[in-house]
N, C-alpha and C. Protein backbone atom coordinates (compact mmCIF):
# COMPACT_ATOMS: atom_id res chain seq x y z
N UNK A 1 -1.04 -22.24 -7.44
CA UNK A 1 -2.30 -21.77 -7.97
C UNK A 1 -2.24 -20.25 -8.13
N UNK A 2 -2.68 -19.71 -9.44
CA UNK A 2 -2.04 -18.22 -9.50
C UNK A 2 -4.28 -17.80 -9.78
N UNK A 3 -4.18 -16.98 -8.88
CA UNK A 3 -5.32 -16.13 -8.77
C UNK A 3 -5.31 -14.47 -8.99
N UNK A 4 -6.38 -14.15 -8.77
CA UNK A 4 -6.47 -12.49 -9.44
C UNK A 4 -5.62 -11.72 -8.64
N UNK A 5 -5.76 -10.40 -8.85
CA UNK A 5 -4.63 -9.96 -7.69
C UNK A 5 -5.10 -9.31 -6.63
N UNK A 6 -4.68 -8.86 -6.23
CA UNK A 6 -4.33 -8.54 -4.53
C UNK A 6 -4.19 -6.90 -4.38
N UNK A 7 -5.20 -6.81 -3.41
CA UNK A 7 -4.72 -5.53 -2.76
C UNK A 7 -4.26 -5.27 -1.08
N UNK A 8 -3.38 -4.36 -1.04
CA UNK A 8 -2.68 -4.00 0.08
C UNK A 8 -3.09 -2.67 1.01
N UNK A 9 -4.12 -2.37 2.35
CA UNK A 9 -4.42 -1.49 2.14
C UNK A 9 -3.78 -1.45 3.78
N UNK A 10 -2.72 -0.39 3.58
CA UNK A 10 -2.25 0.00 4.90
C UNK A 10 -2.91 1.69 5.87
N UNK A 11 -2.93 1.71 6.97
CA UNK A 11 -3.84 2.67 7.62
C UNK A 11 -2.47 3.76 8.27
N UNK A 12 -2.53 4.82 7.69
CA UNK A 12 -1.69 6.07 8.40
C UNK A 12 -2.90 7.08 9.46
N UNK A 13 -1.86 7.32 10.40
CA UNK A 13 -2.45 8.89 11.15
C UNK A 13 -1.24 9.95 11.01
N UNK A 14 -1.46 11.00 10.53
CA UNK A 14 -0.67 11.93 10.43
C UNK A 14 -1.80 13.78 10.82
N UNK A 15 -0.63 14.35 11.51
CA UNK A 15 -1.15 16.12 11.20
C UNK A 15 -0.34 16.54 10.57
N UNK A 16 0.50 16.29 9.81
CA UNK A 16 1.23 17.28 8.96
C UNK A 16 1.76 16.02 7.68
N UNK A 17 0.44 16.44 7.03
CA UNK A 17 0.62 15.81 5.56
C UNK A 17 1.17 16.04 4.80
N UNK A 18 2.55 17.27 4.99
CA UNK A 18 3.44 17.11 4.04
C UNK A 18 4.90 16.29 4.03
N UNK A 19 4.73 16.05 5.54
CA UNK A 19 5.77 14.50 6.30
C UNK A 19 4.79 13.38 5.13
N UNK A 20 3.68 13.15 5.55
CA UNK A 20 3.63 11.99 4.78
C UNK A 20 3.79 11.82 3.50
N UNK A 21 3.24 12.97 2.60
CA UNK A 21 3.42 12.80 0.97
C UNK A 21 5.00 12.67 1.09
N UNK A 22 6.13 13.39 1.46
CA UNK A 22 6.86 13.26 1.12
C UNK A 22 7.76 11.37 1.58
N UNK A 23 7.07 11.00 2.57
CA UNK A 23 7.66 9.17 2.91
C UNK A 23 7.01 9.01 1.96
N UNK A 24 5.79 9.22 1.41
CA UNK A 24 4.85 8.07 0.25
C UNK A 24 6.38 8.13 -0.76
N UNK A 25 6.22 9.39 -1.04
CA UNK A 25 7.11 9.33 -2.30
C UNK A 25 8.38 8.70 -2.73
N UNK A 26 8.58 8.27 -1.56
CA UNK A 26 10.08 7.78 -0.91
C UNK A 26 9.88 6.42 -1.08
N UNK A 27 8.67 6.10 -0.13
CA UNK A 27 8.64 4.39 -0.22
C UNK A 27 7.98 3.97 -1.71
N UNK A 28 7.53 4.57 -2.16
CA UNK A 28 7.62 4.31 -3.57
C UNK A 28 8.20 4.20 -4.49
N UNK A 29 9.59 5.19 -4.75
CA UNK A 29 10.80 5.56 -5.28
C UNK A 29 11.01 4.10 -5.33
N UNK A 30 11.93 3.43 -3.28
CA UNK A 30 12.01 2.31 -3.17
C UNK A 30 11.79 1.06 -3.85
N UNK A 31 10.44 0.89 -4.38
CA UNK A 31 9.39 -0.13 -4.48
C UNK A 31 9.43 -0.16 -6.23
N UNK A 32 9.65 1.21 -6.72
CA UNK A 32 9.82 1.18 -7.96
C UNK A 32 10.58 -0.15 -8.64
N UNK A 33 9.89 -0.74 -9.73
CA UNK A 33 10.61 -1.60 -10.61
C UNK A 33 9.96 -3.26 -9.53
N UNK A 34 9.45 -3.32 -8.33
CA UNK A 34 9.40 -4.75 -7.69
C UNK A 34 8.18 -5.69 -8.56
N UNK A 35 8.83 -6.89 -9.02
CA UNK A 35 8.25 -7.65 -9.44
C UNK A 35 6.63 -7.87 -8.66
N UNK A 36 5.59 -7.85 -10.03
CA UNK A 36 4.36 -8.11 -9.33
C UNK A 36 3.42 -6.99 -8.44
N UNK A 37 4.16 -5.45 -8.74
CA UNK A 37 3.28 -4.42 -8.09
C UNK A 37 2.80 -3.37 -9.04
N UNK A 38 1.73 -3.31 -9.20
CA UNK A 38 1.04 -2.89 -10.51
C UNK A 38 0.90 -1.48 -10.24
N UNK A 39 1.13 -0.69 -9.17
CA UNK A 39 0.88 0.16 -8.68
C UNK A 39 0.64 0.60 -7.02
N UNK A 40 -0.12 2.26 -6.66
CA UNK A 40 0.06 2.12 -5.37
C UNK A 40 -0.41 3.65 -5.26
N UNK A 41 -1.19 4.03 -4.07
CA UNK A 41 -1.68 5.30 -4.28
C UNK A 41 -1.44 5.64 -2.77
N UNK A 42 -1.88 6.95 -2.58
CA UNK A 42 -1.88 7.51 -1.29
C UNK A 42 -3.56 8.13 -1.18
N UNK A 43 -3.83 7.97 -0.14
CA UNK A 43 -6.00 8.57 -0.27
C UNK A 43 -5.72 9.43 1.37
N UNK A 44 -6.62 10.34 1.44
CA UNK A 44 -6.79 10.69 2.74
C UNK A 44 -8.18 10.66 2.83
N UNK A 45 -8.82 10.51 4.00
CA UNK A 45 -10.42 10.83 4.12
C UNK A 45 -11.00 12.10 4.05
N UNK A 46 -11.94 11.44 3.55
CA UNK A 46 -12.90 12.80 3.55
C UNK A 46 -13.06 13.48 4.60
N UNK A 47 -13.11 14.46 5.36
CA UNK A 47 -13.69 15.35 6.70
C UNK A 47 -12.59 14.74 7.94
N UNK A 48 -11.32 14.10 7.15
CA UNK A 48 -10.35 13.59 8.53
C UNK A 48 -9.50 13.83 8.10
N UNK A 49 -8.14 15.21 7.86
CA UNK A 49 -7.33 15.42 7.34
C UNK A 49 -6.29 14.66 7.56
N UNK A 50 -6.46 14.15 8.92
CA UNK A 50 -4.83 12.91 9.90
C UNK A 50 -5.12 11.93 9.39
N UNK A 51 -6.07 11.39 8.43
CA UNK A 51 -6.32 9.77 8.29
C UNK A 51 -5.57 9.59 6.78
N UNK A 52 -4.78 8.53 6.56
CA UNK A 52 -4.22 7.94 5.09
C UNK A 52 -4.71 6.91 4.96
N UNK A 53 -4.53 6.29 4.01
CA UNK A 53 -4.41 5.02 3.58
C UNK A 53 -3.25 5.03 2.47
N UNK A 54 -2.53 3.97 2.79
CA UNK A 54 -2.15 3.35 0.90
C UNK A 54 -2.25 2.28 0.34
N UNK A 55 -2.59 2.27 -1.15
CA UNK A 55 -3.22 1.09 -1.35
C UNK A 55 -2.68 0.53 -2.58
N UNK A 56 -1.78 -0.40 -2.00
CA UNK A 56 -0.85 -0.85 -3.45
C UNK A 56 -1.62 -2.62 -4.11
N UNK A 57 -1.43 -2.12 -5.69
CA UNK A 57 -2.36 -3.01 -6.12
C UNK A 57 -0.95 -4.38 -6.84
N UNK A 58 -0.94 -5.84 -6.29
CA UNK A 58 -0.21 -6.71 -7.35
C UNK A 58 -1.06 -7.67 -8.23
N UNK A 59 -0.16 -8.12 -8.92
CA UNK A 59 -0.49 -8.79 -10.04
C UNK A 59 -1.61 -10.17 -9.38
N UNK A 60 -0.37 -10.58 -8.70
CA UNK A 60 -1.01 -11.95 -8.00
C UNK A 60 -0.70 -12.10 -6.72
N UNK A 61 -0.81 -13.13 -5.88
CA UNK A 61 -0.90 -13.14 -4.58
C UNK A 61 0.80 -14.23 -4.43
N UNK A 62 1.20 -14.65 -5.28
CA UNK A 62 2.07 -15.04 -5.42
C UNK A 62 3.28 -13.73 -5.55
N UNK A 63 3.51 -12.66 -6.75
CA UNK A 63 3.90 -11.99 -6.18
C UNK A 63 4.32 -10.97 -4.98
N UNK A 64 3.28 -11.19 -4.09
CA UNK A 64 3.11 -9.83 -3.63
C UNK A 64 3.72 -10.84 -1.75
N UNK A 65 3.14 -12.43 -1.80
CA UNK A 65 4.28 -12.89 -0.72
C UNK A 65 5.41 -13.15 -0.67
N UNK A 66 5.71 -13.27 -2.29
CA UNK A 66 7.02 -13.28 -2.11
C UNK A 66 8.01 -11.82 -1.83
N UNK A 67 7.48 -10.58 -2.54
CA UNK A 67 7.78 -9.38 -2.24
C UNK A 67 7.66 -9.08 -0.22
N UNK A 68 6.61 -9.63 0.23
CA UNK A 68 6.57 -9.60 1.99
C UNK A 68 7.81 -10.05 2.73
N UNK A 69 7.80 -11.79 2.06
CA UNK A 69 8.88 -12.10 2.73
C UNK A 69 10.49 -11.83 2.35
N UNK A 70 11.12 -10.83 1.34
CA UNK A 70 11.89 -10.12 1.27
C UNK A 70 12.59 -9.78 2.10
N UNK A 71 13.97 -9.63 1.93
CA UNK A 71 14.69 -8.98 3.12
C UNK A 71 14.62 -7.23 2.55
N UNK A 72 14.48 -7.10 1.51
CA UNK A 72 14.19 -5.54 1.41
C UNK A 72 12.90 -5.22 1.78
N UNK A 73 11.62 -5.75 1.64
CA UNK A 73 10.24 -5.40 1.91
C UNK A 73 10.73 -4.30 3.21
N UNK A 74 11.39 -4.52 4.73
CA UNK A 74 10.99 -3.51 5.60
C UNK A 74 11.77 -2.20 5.20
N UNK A 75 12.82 -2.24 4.68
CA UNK A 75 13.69 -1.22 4.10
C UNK A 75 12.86 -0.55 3.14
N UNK A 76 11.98 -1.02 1.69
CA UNK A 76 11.36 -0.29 1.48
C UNK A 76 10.09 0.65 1.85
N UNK A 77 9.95 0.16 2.71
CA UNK A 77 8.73 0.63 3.43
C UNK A 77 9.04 1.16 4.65
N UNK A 78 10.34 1.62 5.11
CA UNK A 78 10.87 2.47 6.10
C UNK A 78 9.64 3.82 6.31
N UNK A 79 9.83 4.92 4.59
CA UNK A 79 9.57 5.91 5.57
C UNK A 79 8.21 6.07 5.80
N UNK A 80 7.20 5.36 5.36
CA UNK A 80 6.16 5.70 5.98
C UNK A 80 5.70 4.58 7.98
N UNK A 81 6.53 3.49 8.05
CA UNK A 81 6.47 3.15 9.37
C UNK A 81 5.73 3.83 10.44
N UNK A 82 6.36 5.07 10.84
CA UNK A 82 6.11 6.05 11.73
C UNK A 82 5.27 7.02 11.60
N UNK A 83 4.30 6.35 10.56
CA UNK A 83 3.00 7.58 10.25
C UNK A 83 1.86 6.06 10.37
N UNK A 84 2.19 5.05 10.83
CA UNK A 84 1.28 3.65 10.85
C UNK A 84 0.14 3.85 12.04
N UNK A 85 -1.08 3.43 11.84
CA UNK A 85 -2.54 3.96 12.85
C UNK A 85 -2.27 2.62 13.74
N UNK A 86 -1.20 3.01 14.73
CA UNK A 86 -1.22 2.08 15.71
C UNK A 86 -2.84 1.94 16.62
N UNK A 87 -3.46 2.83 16.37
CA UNK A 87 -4.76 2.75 17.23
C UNK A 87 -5.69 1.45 16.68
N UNK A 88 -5.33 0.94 15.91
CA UNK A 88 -6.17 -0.28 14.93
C UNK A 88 -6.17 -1.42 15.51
N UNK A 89 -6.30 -2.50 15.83
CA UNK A 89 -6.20 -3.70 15.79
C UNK A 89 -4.70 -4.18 15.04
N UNK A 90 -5.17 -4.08 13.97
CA UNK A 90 -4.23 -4.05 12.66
C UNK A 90 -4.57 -2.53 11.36
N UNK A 91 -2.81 -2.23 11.04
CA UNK A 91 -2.99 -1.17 10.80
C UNK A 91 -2.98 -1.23 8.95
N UNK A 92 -3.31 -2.50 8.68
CA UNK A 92 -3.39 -3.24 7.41
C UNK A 92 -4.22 -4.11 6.96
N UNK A 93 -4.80 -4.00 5.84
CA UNK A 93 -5.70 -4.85 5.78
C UNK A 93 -5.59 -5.78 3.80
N UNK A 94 -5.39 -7.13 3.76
CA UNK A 94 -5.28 -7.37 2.46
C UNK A 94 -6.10 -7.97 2.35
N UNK A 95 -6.57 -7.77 0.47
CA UNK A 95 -7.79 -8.28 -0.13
C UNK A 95 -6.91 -8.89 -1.54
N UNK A 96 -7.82 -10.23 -1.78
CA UNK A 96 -7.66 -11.06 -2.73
C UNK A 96 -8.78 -10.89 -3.73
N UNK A 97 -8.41 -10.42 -5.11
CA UNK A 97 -9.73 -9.95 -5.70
C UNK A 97 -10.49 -11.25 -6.32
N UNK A 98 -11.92 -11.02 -6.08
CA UNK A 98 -12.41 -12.70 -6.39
C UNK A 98 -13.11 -12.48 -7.93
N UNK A 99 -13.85 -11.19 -7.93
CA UNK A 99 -13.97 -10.94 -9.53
C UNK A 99 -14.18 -9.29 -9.94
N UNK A 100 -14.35 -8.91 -10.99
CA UNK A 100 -14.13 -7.76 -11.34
C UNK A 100 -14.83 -7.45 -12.87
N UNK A 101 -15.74 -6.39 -12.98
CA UNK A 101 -16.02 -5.98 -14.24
C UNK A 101 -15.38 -4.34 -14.76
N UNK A 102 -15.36 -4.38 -16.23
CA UNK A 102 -14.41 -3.44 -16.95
C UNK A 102 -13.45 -2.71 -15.81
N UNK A 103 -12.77 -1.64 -16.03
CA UNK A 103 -11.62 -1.28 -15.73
C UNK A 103 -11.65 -0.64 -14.78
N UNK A 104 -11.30 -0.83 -13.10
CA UNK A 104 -11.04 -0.55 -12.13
C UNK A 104 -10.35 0.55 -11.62
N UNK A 105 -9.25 1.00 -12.30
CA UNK A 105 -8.31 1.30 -12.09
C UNK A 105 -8.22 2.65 -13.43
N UNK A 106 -8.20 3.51 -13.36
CA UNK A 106 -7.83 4.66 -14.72
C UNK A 106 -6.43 4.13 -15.07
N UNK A 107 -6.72 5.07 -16.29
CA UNK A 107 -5.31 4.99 -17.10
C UNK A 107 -4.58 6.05 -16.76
């Protein structure tokens, strides 16, 4: 059953945000070209300079488990690991999009 797609929203703590832009850029490099990932951003909070998120968007939910269970998935996603908000429960959170009007996402 192929449904809308999927978002991936993983939780960073960092103080020196130029360690992290530079893993984003890295695990992205990585990730470049993987079937089923439409994209992928880096956000920090407002009034919390240590807080990230990234939030990579796939096609379908079909892509994006088969990209998980990968033997490259942990390799690409090496360098940000060690910037992960172990303080969470879980330092990830995924959403299955159920509907959506005009365009979400810029060009």
């Amino acid at each position: 059953m192929t449904i809308g797609a999927v978002e991936v929203v993983l939780y960073h703590l960092s103080d020196d945000p130029e360690a992290v832009l530079v893993a984003y850029h890295e695990a992205s490099r990585r990730m470049e070209g993987t079937p089923g990932l439409l994209g992928n951003e880096l956000l920090t909070a407002v009034g919390r300079p240590d807080c990230y998120v990234v939030v990579s968007r796939w096609s379908n939910w079909d892509a994006f488990a088969s990209w998980e269970s990968s033997a490259g998935h942990k390799q690409q996603t090496a360098p940000l690991r060690q910037f992960r908000d172990t303080q969470r429960e879980r330092p990830f959170e995924i959403y299955r999009e159920l509907a959506s009007y005009g365009a979400v996402r810029g060009a």
